[in-house]
C-alpha atoms as a PDB file:
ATOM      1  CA  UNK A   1      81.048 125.835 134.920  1.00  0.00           C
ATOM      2  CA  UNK A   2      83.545 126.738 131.592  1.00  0.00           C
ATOM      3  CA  UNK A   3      85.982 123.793 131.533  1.00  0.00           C
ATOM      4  CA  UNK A   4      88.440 126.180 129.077  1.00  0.00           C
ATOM      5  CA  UNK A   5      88.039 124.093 126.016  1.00  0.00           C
ATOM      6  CA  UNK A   6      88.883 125.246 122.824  1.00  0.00           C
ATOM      7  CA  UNK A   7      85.349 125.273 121.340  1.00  0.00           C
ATOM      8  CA  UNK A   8      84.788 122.826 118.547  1.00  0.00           C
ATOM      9  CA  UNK A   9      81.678 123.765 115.767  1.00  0.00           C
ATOM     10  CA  UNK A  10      80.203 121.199 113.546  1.00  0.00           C
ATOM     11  CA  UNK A  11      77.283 119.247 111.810  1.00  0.00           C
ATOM     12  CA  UNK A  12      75.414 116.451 111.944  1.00  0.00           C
ATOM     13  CA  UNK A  13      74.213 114.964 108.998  1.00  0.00           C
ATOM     14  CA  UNK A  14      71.560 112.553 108.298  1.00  0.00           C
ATOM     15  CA  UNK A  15      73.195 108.756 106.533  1.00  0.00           C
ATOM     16  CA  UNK A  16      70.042 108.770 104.317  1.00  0.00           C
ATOM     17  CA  UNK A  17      70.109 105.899 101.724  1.00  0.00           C
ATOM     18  CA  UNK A  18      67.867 107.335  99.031  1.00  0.00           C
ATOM     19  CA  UNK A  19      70.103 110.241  98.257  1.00  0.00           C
ATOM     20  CA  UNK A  20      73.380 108.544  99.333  1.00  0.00           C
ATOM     21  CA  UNK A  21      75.737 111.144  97.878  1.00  0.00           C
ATOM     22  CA  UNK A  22      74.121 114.097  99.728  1.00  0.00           C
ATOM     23  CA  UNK A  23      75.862 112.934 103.253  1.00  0.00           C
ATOM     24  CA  UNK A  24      78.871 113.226 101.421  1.00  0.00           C
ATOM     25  CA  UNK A  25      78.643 116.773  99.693  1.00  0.00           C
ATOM     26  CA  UNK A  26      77.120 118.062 102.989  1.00  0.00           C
ATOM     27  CA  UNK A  27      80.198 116.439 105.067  1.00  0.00           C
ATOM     28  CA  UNK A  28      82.211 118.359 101.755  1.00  0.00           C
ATOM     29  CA  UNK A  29      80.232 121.853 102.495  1.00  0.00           C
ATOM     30  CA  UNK A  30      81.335 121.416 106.239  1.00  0.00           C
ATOM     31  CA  UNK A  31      84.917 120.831 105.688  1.00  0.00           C
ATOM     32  CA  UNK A  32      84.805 123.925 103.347  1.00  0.00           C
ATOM     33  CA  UNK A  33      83.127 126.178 105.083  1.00  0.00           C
ATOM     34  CA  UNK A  34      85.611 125.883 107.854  1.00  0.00           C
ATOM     35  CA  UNK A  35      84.150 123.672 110.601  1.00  0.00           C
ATOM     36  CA  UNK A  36      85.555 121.735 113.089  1.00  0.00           C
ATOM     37  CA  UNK A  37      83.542 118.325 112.559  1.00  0.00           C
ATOM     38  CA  UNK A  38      81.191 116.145 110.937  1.00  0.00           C
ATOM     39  CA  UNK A  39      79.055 113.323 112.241  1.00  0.00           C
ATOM     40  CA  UNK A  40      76.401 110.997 111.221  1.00  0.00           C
ATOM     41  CA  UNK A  41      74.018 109.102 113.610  1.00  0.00           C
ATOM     42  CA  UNK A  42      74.689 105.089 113.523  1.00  0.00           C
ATOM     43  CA  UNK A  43      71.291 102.992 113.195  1.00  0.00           C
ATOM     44  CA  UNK A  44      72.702  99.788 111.760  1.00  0.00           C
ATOM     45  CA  UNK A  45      68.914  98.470 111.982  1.00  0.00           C
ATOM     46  CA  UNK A  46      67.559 101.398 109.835  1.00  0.00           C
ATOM     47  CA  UNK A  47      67.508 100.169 106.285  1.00  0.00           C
ATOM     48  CA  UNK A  48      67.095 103.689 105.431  1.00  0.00           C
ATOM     49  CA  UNK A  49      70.323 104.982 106.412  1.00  0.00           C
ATOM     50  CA  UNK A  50      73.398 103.942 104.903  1.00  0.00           C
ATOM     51  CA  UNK A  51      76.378 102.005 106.715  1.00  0.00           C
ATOM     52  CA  UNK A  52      77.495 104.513 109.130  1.00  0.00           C
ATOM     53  CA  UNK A  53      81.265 102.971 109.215  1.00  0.00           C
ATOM     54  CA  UNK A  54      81.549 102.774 105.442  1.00  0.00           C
ATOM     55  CA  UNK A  55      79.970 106.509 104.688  1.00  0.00           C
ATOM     56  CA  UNK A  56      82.192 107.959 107.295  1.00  0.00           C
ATOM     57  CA  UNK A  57      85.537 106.107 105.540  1.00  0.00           C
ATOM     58  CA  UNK A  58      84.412 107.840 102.175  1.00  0.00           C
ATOM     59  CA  UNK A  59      83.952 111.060 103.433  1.00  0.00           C
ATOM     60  CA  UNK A  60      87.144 110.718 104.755  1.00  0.00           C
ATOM     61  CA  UNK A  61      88.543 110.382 102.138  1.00  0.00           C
ATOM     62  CA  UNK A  62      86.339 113.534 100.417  1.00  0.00           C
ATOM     63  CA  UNK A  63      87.454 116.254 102.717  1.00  0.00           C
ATOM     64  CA  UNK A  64      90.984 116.987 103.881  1.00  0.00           C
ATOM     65  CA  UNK A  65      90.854 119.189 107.265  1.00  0.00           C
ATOM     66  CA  UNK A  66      87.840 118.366 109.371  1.00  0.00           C
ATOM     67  CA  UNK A  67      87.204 115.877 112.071  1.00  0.00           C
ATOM     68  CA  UNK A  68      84.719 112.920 111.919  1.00  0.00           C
ATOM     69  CA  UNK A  69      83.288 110.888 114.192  1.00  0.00           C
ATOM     70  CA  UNK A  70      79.793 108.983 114.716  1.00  0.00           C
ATOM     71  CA  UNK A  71      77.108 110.312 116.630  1.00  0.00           C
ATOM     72  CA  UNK A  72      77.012 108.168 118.293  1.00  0.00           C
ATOM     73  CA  UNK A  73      77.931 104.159 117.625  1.00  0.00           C
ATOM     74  CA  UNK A  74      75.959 101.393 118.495  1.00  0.00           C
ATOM     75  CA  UNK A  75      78.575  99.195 120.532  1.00  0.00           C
ATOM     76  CA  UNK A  76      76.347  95.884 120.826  1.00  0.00           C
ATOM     77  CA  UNK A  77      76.879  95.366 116.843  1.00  0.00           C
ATOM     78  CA  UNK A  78      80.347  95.671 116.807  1.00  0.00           C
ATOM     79  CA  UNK A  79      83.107  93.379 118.754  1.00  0.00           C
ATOM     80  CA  UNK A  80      85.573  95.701 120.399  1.00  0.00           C
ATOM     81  CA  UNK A  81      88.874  94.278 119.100  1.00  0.00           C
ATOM     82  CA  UNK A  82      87.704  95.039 115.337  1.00  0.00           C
ATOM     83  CA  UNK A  83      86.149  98.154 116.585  1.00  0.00           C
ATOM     84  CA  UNK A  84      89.312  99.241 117.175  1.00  0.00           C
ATOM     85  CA  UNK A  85      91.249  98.490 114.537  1.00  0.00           C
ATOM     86  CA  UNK A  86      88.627  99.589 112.179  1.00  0.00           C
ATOM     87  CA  UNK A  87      88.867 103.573 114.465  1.00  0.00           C
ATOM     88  CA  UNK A  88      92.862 103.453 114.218  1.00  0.00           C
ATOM     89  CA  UNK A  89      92.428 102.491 110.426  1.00  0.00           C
ATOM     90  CA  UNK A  90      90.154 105.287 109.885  1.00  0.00           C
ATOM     91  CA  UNK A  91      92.119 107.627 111.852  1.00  0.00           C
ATOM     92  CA  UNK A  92      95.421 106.554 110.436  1.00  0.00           C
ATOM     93  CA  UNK A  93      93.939 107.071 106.558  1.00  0.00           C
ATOM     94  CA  UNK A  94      92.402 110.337 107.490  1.00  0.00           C
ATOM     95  CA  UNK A  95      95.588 111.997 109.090  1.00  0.00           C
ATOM     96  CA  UNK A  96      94.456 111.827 112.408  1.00  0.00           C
ATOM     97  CA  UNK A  97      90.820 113.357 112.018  1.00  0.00           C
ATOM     98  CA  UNK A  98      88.539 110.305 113.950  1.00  0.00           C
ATOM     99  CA  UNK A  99      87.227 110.575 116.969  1.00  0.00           C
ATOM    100  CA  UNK A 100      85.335 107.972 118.373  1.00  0.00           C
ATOM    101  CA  UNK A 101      81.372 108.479 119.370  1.00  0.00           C
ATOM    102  CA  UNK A 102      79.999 105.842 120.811  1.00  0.00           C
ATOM    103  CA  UNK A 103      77.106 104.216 123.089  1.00  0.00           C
ATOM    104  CA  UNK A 104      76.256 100.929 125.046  1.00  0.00           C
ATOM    105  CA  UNK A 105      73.452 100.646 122.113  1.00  0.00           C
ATOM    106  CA  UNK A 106      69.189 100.827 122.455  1.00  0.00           C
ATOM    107  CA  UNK A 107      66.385  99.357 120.207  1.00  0.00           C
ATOM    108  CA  UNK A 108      67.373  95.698 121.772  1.00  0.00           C
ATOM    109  CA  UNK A 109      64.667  93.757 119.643  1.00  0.00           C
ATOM    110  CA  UNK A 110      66.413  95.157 116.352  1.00  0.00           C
ATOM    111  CA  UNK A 111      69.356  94.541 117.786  1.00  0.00           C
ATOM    112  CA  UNK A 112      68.695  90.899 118.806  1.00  0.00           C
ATOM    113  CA  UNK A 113      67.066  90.449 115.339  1.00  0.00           C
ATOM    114  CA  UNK A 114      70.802  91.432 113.693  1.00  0.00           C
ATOM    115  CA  UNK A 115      72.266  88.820 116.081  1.00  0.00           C
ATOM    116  CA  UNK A 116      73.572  91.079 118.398  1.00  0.00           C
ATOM    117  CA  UNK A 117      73.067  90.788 122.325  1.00  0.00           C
ATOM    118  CA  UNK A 118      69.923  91.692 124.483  1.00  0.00           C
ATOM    119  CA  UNK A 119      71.009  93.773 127.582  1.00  0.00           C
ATOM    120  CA  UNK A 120      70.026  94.774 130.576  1.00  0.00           C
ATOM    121  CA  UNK A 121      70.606  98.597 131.256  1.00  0.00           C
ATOM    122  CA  UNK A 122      73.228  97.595 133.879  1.00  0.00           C
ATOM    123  CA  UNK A 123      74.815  94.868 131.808  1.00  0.00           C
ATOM    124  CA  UNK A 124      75.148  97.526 128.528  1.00  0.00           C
ATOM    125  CA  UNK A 125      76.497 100.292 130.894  1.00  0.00           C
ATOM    126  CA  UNK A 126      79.316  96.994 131.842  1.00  0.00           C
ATOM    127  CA  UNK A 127      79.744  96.039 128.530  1.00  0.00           C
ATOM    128  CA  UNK A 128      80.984  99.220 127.266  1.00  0.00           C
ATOM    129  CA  UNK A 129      83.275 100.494 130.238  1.00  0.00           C
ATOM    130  CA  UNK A 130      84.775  96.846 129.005  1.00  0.00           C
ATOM    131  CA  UNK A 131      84.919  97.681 125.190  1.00  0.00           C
ATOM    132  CA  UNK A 132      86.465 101.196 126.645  1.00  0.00           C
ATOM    133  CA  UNK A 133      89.187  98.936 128.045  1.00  0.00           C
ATOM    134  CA  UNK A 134      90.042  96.386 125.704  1.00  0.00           C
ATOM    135  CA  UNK A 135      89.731  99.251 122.517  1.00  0.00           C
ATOM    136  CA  UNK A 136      92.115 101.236 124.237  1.00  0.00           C
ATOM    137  CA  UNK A 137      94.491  98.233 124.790  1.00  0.00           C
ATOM    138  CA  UNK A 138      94.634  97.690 121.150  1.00  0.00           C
ATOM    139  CA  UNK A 139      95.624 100.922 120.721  1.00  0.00           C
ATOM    140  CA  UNK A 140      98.850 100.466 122.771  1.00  0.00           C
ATOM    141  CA  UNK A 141     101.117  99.126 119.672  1.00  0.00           C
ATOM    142  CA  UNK A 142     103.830  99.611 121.319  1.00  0.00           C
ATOM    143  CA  UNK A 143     103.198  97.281 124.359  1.00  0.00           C
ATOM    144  CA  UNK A 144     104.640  94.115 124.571  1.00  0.00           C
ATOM    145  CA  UNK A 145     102.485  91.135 124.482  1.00  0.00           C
ATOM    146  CA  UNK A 146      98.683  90.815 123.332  1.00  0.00           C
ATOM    147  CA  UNK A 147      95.369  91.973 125.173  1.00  0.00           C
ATOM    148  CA  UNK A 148      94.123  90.010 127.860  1.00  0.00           C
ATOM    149  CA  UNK A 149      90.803  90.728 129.017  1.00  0.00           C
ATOM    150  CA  UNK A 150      88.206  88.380 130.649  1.00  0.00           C
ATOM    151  CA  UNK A 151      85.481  90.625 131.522  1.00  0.00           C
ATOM    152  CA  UNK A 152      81.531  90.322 132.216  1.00  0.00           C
ATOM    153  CA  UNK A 153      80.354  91.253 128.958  1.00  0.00           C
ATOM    154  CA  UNK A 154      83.754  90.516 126.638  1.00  0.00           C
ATOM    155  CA  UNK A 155      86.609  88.450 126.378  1.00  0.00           C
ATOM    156  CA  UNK A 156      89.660  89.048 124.582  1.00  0.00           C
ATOM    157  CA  UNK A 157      92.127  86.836 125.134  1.00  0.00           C
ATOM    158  CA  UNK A 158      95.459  87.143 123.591  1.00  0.00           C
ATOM    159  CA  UNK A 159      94.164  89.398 120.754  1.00  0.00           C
ATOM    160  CA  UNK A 160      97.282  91.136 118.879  1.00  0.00           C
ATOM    161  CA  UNK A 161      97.614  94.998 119.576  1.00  0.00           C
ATOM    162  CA  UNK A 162      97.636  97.800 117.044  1.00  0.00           C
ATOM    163  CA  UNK A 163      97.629  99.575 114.674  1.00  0.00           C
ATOM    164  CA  UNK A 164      98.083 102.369 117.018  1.00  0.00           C
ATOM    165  CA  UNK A 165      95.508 105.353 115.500  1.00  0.00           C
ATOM    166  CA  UNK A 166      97.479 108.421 113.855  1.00  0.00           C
ATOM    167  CA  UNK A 167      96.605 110.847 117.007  1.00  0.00           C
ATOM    168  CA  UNK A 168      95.277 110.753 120.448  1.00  0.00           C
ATOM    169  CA  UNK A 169      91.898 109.679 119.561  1.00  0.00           C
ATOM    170  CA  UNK A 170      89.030 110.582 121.904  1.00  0.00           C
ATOM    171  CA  UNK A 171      86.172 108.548 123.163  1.00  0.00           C
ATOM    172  CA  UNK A 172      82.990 110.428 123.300  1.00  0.00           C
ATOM    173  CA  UNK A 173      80.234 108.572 125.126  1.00  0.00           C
ATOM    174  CA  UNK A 174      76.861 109.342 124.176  1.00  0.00           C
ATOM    175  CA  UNK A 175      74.623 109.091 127.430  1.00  0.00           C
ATOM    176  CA  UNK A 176      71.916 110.641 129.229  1.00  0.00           C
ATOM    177  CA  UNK A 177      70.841 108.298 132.719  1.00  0.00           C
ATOM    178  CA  UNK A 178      73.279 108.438 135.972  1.00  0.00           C
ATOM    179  CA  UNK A 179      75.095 105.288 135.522  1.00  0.00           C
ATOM    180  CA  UNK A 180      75.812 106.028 132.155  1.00  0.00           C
ATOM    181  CA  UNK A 181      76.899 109.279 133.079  1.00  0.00           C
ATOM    182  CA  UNK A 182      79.234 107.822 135.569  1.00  0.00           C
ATOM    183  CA  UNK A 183      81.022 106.027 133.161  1.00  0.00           C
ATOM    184  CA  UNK A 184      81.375 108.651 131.253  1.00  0.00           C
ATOM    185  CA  UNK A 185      83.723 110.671 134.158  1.00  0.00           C
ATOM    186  CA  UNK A 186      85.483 107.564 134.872  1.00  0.00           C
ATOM    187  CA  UNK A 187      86.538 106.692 131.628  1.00  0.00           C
ATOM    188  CA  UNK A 188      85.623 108.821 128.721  1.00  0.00           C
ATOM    189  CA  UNK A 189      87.224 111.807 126.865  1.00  0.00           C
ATOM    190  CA  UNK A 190      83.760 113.676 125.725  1.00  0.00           C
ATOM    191  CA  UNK A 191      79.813 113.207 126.553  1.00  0.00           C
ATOM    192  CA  UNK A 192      78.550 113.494 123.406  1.00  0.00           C
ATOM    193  CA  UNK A 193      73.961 114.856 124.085  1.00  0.00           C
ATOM    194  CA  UNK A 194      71.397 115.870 122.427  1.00  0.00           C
ATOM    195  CA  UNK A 195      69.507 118.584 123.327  1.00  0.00           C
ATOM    196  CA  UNK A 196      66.367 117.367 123.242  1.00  0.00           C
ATOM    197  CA  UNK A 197      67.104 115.097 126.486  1.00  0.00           C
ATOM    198  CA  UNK A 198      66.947 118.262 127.990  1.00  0.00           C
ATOM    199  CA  UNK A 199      64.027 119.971 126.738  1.00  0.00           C
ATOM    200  CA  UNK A 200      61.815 121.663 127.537  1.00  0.00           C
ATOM    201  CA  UNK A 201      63.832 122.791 130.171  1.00  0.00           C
ATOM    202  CA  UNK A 202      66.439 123.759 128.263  1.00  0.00           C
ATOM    203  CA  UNK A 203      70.153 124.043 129.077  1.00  0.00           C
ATOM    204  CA  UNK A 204      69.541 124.673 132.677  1.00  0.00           C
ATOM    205  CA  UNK A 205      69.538 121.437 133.017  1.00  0.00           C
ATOM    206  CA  UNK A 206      72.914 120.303 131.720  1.00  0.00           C
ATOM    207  CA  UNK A 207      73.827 121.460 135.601  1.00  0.00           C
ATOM    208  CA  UNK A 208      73.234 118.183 136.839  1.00  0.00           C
ATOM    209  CA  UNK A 209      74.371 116.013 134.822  1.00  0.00           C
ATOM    210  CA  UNK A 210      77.585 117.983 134.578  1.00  0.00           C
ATOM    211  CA  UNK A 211      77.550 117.642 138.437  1.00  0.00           C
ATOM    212  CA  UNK A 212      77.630 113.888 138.173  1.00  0.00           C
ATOM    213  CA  UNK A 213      80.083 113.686 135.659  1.00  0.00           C
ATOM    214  CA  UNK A 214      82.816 115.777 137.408  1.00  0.00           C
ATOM    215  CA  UNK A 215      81.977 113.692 141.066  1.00  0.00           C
ATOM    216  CA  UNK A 216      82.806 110.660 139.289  1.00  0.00           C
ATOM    217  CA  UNK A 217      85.491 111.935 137.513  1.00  0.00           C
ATOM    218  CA  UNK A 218      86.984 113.762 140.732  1.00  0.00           C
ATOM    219  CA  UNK A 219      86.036 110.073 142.705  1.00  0.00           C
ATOM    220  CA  UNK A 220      88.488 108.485 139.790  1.00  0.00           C
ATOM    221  CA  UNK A 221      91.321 110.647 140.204  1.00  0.00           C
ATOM    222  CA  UNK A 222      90.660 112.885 137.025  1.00  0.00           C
ATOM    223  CA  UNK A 223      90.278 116.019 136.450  1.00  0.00           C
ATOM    224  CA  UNK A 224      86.599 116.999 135.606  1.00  0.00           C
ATOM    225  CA  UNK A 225      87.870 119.348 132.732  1.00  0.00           C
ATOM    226  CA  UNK A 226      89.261 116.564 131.146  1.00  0.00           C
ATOM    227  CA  UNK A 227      86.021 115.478 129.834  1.00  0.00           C
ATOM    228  CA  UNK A 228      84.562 117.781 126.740  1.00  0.00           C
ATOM    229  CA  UNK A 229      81.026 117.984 126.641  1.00  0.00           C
ATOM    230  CA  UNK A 230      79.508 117.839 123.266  1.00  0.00           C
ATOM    231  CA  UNK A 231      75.911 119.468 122.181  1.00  0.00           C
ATOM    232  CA  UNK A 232      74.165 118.450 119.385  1.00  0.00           C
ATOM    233  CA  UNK A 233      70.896 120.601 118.573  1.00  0.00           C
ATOM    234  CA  UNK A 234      68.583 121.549 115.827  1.00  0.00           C
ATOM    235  CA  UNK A 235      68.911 125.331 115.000  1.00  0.00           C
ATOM    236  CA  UNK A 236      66.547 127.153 112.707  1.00  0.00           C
ATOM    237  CA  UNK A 237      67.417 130.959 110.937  1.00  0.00           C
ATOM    238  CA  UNK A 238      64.923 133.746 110.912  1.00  0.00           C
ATOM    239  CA  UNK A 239      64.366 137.383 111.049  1.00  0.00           C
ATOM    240  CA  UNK A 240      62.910 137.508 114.606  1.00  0.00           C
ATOM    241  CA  UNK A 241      63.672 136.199 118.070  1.00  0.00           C
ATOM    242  CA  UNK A 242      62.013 133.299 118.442  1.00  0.00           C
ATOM    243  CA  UNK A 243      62.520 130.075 121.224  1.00  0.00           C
ATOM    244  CA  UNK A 244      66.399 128.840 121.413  1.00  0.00           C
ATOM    245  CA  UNK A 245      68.681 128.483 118.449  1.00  0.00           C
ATOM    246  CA  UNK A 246      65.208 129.997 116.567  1.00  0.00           C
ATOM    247  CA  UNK A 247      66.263 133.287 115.139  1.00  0.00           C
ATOM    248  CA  UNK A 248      69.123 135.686 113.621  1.00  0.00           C
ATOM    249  CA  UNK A 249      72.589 134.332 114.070  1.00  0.00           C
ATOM    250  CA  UNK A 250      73.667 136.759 116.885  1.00  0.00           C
ATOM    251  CA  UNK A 251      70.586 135.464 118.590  1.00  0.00           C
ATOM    252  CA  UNK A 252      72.290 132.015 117.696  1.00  0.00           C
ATOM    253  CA  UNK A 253      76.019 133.269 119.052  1.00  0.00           C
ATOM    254  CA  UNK A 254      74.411 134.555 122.319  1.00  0.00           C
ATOM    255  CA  UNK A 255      72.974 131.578 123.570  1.00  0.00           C
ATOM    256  CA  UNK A 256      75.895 128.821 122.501  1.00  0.00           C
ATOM    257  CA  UNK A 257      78.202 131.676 124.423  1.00  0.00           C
ATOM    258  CA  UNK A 258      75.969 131.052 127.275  1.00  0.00           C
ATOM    259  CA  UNK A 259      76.118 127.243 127.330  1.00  0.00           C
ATOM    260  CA  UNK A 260      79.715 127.674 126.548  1.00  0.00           C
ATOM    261  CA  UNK A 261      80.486 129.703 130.144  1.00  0.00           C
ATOM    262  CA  UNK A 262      77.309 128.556 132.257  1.00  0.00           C
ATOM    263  CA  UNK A 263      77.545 124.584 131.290  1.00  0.00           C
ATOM    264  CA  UNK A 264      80.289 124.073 129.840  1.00  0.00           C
ATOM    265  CA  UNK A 265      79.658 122.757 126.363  1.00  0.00           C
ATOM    266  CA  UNK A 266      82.836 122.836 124.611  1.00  0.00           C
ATOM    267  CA  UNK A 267      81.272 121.858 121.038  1.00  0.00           C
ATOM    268  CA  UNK A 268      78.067 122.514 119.407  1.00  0.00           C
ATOM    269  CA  UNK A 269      77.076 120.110 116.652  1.00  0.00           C
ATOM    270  CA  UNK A 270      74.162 121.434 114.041  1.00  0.00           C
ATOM    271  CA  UNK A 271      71.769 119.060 113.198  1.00  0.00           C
ATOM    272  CA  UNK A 272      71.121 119.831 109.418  1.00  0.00           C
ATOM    273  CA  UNK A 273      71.156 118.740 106.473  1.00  0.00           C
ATOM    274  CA  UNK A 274      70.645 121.610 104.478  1.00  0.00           C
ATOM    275  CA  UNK A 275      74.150 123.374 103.007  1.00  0.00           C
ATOM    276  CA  UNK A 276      72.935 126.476 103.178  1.00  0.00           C
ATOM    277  CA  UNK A 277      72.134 126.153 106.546  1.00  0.00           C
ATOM    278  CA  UNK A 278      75.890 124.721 107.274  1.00  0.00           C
ATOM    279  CA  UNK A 279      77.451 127.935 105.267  1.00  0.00           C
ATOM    280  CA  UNK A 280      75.533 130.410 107.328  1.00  0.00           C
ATOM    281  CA  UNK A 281      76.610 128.639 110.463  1.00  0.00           C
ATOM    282  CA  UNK A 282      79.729 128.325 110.250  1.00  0.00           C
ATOM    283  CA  UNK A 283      80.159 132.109 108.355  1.00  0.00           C
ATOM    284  CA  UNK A 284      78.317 133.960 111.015  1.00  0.00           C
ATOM    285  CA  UNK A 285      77.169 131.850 114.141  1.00  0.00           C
ATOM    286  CA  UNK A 286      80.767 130.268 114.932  1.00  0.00           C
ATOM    287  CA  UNK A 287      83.238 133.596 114.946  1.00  0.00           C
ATOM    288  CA  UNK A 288      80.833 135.322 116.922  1.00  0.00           C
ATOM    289  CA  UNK A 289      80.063 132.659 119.397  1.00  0.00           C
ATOM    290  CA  UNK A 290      83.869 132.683 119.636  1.00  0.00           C
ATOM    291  CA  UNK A 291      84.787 135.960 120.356  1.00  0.00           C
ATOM    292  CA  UNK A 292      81.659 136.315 122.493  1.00  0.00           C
ATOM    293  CA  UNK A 293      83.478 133.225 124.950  1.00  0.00           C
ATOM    294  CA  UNK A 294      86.879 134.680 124.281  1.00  0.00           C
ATOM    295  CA  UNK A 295      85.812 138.480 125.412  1.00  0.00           C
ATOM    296  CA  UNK A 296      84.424 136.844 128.815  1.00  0.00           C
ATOM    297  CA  UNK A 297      87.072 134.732 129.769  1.00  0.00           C
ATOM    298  CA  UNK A 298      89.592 137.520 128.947  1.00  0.00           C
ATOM    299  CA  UNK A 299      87.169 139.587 131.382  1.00  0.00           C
ATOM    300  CA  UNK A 300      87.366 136.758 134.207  1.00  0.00           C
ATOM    301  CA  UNK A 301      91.141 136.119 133.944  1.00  0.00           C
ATOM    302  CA  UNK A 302      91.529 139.759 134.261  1.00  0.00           C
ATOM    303  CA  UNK A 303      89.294 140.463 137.239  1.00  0.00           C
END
């Protein structure tokens, strides 16, 4: 099940509040070290954390080569016209570096307490195939006319297009049930998961919801490898073999190979927030995990 993506590596770092600059030199280590991305997790209800839209525009403007994105966005908080300016802005200030993470939200009675809407599971799986639509019809600059959308969930009604975002920017959908799923080969550019919605049975398991994905993308007329599926995980170094990702780096290359050419994940996202941690990632995990997937599909093309 390898889809052929060029593998992505990054980090995800916790927004916490009390140390608010440590995000930022973490997100600096990253972009240092060489990796591909950086994300933070978006709880706009966690007092805790800091403004995921405003830490991610600052650290933007701290690094200089490496990708950002959220991990994922609450959608229910944030009207989808302004949501897409505010990803094009981001994108155009940052080179072309955003990509957007996102999800039909969860925690509805903190949500409903910030004025935001109470949903169904059915009506948030509608309301952001909508805000997929009427985002990426901002995005079209150079179209004649405004957006005009009258959907279930949202309306936007004449709302001006643009700015268009600096690059192709991709729309990563964080799910985990079928519908959701769904969506996410009819319309998306990336399933963004965390690992532990699969434990404990591991990876194995990404089989099946990779098998829904690519029916419903191959059902919309697209191609299944069009959709990049993203891993986040917790990882921890030591001298022995331990459980997964719990052990020496090659220990750590071996198994993202395998989830690279059994299921498909075409980036794996550390959760850490430890820069030490990050270094010895990105130093000794990521080159070896890529020339591991590299050797093997220079193998299969062969054969």
């Amino acid at each position: 099940m390898d889809y052929g993506h060029e593998l992505l590596f990054g980090t995800f770092i916790t927004p916490a509040a009390q140390r608010p600059h440590h995000a930022v030199e973490l997100a600096v280590v990253a972009d240092r070290a060489g990796l591909d991305l950086v994300t933070f997790q978006d709880h706009p209800y966690q007092p805790g954390f800091l403004d995921t839209w405003t830490l991610l525009t600052y650290v933007a403007a701290r690094t200089s080569r490496v990708r950002l994105s959220h991990n994922v966005l609450h959608l229910p908080l944030r009207p989808p016209v302004m949501l897409a300016r505010a990803a094009a802005s981001v994108d155009l200030l940052s080179g072309g570096r955003f990509e957007l993470g996102i999800g039909a939200g969860r925690m509805w009675d903190a949500i409903e307490a910030m004025g935001g809407p109470r949903r169904t599971p059915g009506e948030a799986v509608e309301a952001l195939e909508e805000a997929i639509t009427i985002i990426r019809e901002v995005w079209t600059a150079d179209k004649p006319g405004g957006v005009f959308f009258d959907g279930k969930q949202y309306r936007a009604w004449g709302a001006p297009r643009g700015p268009a975002p600096a690059h192709d920017v991709g729309i990563w959908v964080g799910a985990g049930m079928p519908r959701m799923l769904r969506l996410v080969g009819r319309r998306a550019d990336g399933w963004s998961v965390p690992i532990r919605v699969f434990l404990p049975g591991g990876p194995p398991t990404l089989a099946e919801p990779n098998r829904v994905i690519d029916e419903a993308a191959a059902a919309a007329g697209r191609d299944p490898s069009a959709v990049r599926r993203i891993l986040t995980f917790p990882g921890r170094f030591s001298r022995m073999r331990g459980g997964l990702l719990d052990g020496p780096p090659v220990q750590w290359a071996e198994e993202l190979a395998d989830m690279a050419l059994r299921y498909g994940v075409g980036a794996f996202v550390l959760g850490s927030d430890e820069a030490a941690t990050i270094e010895r990632f990105a130093a000794e995990v990521v080159p070896a995990t890529r020339e591991l997937v590299a050797a093997e599909r220079h193998a299969a093309a062969t054969v």
